[in-house]
N, C-alpha and C. Protein backbone atom coordinates (compact mmCIF):
# COMPACT_ATOMS: atom_id res chain seq x y z
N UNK A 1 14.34 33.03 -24.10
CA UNK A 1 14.77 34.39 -24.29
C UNK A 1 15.28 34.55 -25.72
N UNK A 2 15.24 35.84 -26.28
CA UNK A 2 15.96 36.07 -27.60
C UNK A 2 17.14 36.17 -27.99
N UNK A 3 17.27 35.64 -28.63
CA UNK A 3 18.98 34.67 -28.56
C UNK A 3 19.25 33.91 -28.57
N UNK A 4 18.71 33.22 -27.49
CA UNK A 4 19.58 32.28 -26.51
C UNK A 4 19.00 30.71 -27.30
N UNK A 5 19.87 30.34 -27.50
CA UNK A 5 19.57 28.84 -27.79
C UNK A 5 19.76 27.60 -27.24
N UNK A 6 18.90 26.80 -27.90
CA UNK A 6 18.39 25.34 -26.39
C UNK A 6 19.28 24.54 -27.12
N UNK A 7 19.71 23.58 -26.50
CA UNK A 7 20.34 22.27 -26.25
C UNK A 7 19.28 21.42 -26.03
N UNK A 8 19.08 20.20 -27.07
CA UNK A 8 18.54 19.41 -26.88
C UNK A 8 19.59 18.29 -26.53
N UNK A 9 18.86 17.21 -25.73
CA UNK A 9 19.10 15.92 -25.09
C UNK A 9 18.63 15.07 -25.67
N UNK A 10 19.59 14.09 -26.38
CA UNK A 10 18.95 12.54 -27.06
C UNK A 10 18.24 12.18 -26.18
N UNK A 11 17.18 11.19 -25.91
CA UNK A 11 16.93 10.82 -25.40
C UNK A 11 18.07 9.06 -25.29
N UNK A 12 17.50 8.39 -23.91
CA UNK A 12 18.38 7.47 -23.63
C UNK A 12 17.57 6.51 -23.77
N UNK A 13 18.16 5.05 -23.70
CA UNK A 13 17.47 3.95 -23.90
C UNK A 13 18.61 3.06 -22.58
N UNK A 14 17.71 2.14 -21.64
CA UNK A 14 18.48 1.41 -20.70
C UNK A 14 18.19 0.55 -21.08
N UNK A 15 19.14 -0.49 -20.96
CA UNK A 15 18.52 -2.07 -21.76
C UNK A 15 19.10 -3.05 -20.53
N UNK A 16 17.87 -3.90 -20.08
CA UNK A 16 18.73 -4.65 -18.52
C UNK A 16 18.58 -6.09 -19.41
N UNK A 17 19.53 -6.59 -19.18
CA UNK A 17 19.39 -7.93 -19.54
C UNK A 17 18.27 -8.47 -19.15
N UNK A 18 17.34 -8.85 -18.02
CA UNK A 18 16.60 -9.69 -17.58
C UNK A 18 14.97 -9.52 -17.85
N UNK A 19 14.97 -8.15 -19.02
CA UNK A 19 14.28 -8.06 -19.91
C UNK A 19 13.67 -8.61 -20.79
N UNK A 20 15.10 -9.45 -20.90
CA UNK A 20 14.40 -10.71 -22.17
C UNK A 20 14.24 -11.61 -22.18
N UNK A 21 13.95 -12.27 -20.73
CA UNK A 21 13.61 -12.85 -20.00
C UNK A 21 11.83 -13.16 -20.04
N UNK A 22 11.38 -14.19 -20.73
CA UNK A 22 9.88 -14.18 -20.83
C UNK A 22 8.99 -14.12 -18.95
N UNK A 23 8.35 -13.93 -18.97
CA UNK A 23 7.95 -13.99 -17.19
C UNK A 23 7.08 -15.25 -16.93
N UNK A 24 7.33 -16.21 -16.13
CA UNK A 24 7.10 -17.39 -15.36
C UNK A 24 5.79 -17.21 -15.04
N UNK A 25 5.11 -17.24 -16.42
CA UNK A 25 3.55 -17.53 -16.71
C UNK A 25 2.60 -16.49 -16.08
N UNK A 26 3.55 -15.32 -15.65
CA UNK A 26 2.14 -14.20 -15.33
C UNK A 26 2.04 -13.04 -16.15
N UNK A 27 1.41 -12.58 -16.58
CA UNK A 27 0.84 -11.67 -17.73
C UNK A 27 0.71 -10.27 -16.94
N UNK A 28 0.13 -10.43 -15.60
CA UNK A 28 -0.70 -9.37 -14.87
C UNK A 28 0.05 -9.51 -13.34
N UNK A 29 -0.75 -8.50 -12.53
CA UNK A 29 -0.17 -8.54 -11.16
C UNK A 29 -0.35 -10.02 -10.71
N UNK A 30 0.68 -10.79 -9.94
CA UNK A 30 0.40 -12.02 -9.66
C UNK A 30 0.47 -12.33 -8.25
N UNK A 31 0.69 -11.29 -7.05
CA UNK A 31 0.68 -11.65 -5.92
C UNK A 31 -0.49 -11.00 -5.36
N UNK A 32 -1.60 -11.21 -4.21
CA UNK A 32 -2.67 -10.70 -3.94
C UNK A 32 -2.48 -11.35 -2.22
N UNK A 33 -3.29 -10.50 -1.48
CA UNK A 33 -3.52 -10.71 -0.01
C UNK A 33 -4.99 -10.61 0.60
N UNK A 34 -5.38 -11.18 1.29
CA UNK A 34 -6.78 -10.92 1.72
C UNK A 34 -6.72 -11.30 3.05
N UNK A 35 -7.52 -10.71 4.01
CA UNK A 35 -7.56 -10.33 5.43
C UNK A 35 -8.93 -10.12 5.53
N UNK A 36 -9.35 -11.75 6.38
CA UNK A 36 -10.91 -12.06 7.00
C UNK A 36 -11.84 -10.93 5.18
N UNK A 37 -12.62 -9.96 5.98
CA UNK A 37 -13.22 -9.24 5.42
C UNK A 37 -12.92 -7.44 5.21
N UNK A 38 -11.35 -7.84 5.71
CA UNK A 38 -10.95 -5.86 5.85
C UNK A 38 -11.25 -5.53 4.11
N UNK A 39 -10.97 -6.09 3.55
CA UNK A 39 -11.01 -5.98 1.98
C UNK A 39 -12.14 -5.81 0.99
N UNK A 40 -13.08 -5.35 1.48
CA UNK A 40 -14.32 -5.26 1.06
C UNK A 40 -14.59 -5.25 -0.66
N UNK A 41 -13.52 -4.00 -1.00
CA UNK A 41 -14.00 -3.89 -1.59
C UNK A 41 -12.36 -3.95 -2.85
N UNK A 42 -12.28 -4.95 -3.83
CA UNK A 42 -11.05 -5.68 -3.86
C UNK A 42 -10.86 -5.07 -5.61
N UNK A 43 -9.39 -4.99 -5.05
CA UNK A 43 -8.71 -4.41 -6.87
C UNK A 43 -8.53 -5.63 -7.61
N UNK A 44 -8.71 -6.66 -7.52
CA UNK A 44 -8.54 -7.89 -8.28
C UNK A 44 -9.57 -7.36 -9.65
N UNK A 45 -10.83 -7.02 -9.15
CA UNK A 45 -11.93 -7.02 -10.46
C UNK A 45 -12.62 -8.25 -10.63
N UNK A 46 -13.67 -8.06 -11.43
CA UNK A 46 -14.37 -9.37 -11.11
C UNK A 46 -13.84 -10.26 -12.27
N UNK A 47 -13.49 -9.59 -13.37
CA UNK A 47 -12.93 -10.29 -14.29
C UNK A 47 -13.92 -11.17 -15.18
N UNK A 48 -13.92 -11.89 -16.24
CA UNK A 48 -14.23 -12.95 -16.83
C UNK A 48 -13.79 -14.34 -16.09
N UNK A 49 -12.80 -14.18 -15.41
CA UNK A 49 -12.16 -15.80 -15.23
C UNK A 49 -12.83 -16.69 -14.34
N UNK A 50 -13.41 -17.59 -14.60
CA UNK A 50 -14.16 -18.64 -13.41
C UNK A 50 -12.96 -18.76 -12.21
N UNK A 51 -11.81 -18.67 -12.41
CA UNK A 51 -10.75 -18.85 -11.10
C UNK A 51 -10.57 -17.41 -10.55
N UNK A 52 -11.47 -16.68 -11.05
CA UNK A 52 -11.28 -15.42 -9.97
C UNK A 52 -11.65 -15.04 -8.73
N UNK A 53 -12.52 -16.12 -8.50
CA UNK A 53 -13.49 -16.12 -7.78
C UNK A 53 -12.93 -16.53 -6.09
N UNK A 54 -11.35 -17.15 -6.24
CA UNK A 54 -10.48 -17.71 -5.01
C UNK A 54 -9.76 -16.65 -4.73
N UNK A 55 -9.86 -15.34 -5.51
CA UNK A 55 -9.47 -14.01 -5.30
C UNK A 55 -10.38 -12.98 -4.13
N UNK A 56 -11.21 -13.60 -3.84
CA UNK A 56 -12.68 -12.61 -3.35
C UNK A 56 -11.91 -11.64 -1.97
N UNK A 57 -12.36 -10.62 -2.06
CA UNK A 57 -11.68 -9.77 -0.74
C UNK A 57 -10.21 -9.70 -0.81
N UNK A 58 -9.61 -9.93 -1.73
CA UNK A 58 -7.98 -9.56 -2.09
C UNK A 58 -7.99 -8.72 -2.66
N UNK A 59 -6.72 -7.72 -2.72
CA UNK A 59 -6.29 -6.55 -2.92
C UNK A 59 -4.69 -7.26 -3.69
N UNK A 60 -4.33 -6.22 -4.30
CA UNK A 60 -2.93 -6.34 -4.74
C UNK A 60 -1.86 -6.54 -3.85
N UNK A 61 -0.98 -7.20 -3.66
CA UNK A 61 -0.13 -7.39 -2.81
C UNK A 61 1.58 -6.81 -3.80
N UNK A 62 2.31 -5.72 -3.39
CA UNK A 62 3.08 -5.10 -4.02
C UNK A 62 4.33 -5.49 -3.66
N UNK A 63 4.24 -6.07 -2.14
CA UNK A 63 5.84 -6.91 -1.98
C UNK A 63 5.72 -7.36 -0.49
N UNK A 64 5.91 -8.00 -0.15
CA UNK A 64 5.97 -8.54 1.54
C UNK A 64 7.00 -9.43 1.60
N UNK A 65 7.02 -9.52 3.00
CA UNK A 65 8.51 -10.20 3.46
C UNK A 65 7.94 -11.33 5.06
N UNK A 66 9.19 -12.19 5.12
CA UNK A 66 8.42 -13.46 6.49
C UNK A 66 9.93 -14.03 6.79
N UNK A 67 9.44 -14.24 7.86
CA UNK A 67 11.29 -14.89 8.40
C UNK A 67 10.58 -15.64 9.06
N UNK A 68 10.70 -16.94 8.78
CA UNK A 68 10.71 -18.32 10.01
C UNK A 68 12.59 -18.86 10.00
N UNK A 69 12.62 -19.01 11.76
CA UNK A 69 13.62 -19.55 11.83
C UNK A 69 13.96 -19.86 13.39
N UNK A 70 14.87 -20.35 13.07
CA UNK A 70 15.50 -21.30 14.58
C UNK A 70 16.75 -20.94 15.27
N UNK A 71 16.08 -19.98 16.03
CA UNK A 71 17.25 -19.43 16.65
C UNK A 71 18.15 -20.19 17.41
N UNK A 72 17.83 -20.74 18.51
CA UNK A 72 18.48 -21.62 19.67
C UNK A 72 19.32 -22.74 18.49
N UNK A 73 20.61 -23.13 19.46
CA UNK A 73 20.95 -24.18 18.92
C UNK A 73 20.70 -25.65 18.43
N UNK A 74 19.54 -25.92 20.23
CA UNK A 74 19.39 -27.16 20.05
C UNK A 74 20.53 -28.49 20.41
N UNK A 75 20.28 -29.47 20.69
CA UNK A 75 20.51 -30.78 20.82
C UNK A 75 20.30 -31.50 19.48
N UNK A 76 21.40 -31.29 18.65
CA UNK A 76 21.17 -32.84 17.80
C UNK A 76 21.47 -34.14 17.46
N UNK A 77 21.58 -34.45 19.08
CA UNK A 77 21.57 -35.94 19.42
C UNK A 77 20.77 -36.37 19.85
N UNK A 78 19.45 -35.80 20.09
CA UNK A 78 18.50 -35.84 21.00
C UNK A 78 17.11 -35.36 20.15
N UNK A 79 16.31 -35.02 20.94
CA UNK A 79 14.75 -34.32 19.76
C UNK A 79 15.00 -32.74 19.63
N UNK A 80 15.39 -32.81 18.39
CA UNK A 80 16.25 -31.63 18.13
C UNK A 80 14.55 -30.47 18.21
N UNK A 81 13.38 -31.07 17.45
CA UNK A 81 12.19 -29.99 17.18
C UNK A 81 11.85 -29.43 18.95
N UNK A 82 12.25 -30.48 20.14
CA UNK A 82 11.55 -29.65 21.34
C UNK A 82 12.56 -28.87 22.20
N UNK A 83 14.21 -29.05 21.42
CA UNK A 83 15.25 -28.21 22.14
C UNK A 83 15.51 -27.10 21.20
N UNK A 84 15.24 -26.88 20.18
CA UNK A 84 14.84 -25.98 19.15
C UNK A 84 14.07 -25.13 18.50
N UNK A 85 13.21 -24.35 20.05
CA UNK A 85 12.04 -23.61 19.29
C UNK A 85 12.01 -22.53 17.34
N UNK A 86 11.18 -22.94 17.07
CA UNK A 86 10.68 -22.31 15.63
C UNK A 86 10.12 -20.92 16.18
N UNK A 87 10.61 -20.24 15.27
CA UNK A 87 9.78 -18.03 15.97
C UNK A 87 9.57 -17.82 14.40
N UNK A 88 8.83 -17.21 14.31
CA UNK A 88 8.72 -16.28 13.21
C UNK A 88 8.47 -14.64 12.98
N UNK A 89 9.34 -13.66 12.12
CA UNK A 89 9.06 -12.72 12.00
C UNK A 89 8.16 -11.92 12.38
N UNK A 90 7.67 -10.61 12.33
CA UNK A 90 6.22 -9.98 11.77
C UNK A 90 6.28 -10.39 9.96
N UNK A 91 5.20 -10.53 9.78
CA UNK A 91 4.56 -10.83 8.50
C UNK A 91 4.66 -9.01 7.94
N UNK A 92 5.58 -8.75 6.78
CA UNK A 92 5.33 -7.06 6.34
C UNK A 92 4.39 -7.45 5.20
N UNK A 93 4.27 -6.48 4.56
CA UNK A 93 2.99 -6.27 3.47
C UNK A 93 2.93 -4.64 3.21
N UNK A 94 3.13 -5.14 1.71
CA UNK A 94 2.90 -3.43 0.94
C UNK A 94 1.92 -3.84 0.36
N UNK A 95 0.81 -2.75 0.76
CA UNK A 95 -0.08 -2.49 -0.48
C UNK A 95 -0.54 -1.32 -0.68
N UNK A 96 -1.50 -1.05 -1.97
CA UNK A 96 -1.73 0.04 -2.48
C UNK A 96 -3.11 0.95 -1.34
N UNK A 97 -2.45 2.22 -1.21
CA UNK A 97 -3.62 2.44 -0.09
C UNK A 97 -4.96 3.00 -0.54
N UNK A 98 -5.76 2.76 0.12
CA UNK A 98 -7.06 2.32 -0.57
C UNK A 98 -8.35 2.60 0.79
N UNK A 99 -9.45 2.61 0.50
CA UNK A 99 -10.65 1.93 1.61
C UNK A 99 -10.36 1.85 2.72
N UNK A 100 -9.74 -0.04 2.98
CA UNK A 100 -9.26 0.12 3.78
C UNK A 100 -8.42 0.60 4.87
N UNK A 101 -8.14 1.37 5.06
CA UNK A 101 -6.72 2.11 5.83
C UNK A 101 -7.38 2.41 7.02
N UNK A 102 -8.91 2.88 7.13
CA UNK A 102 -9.34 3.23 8.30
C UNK A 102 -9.90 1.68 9.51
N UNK A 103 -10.18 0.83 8.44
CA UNK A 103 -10.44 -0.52 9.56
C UNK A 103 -8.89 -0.99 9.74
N UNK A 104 -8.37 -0.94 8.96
CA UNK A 104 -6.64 -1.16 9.33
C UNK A 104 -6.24 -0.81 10.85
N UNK A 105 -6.12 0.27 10.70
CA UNK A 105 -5.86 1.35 11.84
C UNK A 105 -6.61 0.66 12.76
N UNK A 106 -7.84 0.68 12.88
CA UNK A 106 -8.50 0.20 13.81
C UNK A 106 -8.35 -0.88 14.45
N UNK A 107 -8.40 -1.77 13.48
CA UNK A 107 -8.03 -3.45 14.22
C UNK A 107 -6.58 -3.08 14.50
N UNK A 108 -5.55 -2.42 14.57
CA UNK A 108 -4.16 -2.24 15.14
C UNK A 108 -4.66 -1.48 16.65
N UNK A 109 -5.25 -0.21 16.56
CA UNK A 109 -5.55 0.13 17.97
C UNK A 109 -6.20 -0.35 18.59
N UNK A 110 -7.28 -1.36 18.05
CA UNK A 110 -8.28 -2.54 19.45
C UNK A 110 -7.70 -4.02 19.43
N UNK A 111 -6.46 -3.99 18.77
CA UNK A 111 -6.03 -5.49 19.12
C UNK A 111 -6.75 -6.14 18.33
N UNK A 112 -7.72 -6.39 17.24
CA UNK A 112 -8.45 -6.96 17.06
C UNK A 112 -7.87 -8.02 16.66
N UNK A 113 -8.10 -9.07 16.52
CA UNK A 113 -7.76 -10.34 15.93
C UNK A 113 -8.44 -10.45 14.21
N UNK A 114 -7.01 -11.17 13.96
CA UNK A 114 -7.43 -11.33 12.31
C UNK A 114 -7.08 -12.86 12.52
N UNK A 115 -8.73 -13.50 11.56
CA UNK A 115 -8.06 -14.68 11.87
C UNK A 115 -7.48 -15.47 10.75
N UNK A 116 -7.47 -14.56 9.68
CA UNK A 116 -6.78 -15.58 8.35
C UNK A 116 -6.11 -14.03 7.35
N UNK A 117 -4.88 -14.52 7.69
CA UNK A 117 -4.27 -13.58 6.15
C UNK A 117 -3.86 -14.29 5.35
N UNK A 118 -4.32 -14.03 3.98
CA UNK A 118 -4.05 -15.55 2.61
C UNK A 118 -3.49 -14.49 2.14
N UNK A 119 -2.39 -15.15 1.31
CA UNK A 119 -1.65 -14.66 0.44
C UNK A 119 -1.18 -15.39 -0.67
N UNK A 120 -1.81 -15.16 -1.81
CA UNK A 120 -1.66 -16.26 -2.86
C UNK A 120 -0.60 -15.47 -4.17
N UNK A 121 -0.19 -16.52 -4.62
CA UNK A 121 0.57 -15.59 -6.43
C UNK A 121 -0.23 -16.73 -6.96
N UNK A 122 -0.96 -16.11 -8.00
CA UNK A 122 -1.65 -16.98 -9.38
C UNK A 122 -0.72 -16.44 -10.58
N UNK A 123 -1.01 -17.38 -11.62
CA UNK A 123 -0.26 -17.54 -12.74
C UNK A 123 -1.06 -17.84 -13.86
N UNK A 124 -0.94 -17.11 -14.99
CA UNK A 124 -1.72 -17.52 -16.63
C UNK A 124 -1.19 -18.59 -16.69
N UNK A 125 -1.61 -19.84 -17.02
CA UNK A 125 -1.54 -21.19 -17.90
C UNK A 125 -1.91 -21.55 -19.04
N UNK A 126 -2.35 -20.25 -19.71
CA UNK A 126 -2.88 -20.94 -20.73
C UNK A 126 -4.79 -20.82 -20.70
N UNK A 127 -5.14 -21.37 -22.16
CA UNK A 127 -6.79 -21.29 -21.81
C UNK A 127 -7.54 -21.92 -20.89
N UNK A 128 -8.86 -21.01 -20.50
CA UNK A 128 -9.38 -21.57 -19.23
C UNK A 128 -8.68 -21.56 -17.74
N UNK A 129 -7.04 -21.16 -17.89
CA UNK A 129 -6.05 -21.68 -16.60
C UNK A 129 -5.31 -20.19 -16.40
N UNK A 130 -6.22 -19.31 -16.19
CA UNK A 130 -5.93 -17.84 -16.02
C UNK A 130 -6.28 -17.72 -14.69
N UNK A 131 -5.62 -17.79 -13.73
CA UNK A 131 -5.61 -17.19 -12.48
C UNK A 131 -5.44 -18.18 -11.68
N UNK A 132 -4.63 -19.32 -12.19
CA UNK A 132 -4.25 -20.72 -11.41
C UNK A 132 -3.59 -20.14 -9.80
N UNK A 133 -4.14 -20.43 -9.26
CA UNK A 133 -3.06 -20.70 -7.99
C UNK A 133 -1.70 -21.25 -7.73
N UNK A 134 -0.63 -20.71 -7.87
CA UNK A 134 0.55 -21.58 -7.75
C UNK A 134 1.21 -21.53 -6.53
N UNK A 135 0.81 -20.42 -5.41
CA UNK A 135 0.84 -20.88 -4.14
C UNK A 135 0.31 -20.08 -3.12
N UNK A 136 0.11 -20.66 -2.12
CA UNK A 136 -0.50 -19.99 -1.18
C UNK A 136 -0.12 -20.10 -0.08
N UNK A 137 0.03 -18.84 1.05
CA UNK A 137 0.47 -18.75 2.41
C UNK A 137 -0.32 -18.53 3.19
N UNK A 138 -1.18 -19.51 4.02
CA UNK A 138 -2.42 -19.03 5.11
C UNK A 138 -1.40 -19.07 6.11
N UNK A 139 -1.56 -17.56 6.82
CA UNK A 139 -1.54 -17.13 8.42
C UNK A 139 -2.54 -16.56 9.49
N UNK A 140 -2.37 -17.82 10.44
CA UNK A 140 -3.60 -17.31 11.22
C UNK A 140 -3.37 -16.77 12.69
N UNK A 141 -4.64 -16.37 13.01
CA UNK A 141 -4.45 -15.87 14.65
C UNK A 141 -3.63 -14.87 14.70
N UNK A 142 -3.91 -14.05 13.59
CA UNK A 142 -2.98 -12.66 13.54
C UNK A 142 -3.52 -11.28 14.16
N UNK A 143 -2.49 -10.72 14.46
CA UNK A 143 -2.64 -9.11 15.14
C UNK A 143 -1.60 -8.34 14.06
N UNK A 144 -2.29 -7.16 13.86
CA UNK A 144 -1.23 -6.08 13.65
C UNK A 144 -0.82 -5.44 14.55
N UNK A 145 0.39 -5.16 14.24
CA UNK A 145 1.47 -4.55 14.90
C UNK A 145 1.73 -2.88 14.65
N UNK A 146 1.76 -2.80 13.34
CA UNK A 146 1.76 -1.22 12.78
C UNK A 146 1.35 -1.10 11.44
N UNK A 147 0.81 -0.01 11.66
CA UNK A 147 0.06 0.45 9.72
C UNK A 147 1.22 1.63 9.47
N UNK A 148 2.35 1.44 8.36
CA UNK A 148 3.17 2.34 7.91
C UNK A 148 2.21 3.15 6.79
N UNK A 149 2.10 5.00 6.59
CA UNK A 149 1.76 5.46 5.42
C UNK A 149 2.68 5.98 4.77
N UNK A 150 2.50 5.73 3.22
CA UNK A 150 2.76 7.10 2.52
C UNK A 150 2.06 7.09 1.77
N UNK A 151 1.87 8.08 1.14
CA UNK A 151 1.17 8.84 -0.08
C UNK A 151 0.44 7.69 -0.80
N UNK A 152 1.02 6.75 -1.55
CA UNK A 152 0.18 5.69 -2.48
C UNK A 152 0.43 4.75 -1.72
N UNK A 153 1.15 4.11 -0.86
CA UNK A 153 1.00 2.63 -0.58
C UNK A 153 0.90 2.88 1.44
N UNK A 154 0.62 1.52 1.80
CA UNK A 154 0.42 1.19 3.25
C UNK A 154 1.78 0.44 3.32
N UNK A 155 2.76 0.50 4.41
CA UNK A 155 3.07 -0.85 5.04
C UNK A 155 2.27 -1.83 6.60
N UNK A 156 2.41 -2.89 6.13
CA UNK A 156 1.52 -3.54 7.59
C UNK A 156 1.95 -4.33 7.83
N UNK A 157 2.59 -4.62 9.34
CA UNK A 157 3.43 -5.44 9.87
C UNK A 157 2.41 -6.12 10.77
N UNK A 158 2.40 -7.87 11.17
CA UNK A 158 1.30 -8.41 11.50
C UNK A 158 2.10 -9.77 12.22
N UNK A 159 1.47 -10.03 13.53
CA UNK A 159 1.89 -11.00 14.19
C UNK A 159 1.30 -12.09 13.75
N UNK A 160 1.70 -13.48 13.67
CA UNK A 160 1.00 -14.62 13.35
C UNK A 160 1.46 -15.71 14.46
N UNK A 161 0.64 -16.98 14.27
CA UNK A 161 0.38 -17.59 15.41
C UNK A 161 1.01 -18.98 14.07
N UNK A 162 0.43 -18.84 13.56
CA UNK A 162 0.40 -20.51 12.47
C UNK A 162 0.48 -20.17 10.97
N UNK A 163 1.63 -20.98 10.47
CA UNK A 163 1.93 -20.54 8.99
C UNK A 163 1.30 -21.67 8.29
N UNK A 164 0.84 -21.89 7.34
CA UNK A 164 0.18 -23.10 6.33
C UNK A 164 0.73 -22.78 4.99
N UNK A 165 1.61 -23.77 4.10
CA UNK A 165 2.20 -22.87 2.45
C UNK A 165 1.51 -24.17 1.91
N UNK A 166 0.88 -23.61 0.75
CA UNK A 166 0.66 -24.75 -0.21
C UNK A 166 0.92 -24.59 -1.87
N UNK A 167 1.88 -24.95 -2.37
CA UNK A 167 2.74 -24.29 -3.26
C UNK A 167 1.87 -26.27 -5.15
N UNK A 168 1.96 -25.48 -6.22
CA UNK A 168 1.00 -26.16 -7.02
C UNK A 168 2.60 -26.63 -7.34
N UNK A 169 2.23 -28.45 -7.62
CA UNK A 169 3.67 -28.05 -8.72
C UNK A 169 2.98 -28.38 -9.98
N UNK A 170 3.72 -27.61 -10.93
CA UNK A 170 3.59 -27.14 -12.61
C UNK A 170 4.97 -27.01 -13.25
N UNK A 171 4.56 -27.23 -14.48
CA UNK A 171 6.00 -27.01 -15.25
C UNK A 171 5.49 -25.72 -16.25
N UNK A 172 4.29 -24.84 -15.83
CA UNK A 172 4.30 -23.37 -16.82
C UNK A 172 3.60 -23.76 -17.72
N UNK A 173 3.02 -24.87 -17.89
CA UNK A 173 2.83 -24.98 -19.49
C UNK A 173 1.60 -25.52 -19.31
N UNK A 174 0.65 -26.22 -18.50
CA UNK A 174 -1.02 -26.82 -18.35
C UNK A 174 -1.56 -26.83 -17.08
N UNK A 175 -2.37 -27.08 -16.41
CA UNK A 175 -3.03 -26.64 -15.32
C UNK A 175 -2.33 -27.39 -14.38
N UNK A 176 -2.06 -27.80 -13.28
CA UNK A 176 -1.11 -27.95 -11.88
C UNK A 176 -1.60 -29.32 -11.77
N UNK A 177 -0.52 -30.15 -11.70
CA UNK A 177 -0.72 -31.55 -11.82
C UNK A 177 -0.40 -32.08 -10.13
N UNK A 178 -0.44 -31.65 -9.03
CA UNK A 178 -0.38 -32.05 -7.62
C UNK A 178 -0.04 -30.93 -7.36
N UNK A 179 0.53 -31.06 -5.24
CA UNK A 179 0.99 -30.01 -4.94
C UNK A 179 1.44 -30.52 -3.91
N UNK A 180 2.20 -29.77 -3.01
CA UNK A 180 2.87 -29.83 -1.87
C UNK A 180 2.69 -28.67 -0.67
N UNK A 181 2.79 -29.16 0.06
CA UNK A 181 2.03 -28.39 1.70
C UNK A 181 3.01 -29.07 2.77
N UNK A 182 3.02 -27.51 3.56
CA UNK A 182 3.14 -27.92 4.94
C UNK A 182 2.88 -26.60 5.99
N UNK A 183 2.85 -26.69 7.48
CA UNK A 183 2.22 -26.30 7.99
C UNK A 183 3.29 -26.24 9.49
N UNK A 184 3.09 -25.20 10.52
CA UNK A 184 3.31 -24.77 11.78
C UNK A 184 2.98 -24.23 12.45
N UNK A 185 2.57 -24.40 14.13
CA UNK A 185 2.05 -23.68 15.30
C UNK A 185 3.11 -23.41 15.83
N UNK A 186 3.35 -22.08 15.77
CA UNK A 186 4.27 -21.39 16.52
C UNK A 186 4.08 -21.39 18.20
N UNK A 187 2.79 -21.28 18.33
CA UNK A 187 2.73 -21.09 19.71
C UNK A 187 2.92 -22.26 20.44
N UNK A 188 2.19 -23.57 19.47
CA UNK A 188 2.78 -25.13 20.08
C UNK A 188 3.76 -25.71 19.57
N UNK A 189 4.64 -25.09 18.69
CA UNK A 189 6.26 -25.41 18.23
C UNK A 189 5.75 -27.21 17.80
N UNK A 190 5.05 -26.79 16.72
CA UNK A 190 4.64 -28.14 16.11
C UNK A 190 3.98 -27.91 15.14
N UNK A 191 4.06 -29.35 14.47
CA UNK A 191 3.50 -29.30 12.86
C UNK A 191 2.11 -28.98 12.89
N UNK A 192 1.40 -28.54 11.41
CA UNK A 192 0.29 -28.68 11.95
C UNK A 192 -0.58 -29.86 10.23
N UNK A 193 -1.07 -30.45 10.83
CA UNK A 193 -1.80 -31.90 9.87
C UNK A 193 -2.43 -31.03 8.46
């Protein structure tokens, strides 16, 4: 209006400490999920990287959550693993919504069985060592439970039967010099080889 005069606003600057913080060898999105073949058609990209290729049918994985644990008390004077059943959570999962949403839905309303959800974080290492694996969570014999929407992302909550982690060890700096694994059947409250 005529007259009237504006007030401008500095602009602000937030500065978080953990900013300056270099990031633990990933450059790019570093967590990804893949489910049998729901994933057809996958935001990974095909990329240049010969290690992209352990990506196939993964999608971005934006944050998920898992609870294994031991409720009962147990006997531990005795065989604590068969007076101590192991349960685990629903498996959650955010991702970006996409394609999939309609076979989602679907395998939730026919029960369908999923029989492998992988969930890996890769990490830059350096040349040639761009999309290293530094760990991975196979769950199998899974059902969904519920497809959450909103607007840009899905939540998906998913029953599992058997957890498998296989985590690289590295020190950040050259390609993964061993690794460590282990494994559980929930339904037979036992390890699995």
């Amino acid at each position: 209006m005529p007259g009237e005069t504006v007030q401008k606003i500095g602009s602000t600057q937030i500065h978080l400490p953990q900013a300056d913080n270099p990031s633990m060898g990933t450059v790019t999105s570093s967590f990804f999920v893949s489910m049998d073949d729901v994933f057809q058609v996958s935001n990974v990209g095909a990329g240049d990287s010969k290690n992209a290729k352990e990506l196939k049918n993964a999608v971005q994985l934006l944050w998920h959550t898992s609870i294994e644990e031991r409720p009962s008390i147990g006997t531990m004077t005795s065989n604590f693993q068969a007076s101590a059943t192991l349960i685990h959570s629903l498996l959650e999962m955010h991702v970006l919504t996409d394609s999939a949403m309609p076979m989602l839905r679907q395998h939730m309303r026919d029960n369908t069985p999923i029989k492998e959800i992988k969930i890996t974080r890769v990490g830059h290492l350096g040349k040639d060592h761009d999309n290293t694996i530094l760990y991975q969570t196979i769950f199998t014999r899974c059902f969904l439970e519920s497809v959450e929407e909103f607007p840009d992302k899905l939540i998906i909550k998913a029953r599992i039967t058997t957890r498998a982690d296989t985590a690289a060890a590295t020190d950040f700096t050259d390609k993964p010099n061993g690794k460590t694994a282990s494994g559980w059947d929930y339904a037979q409250n036992t390890a699995m080889s």
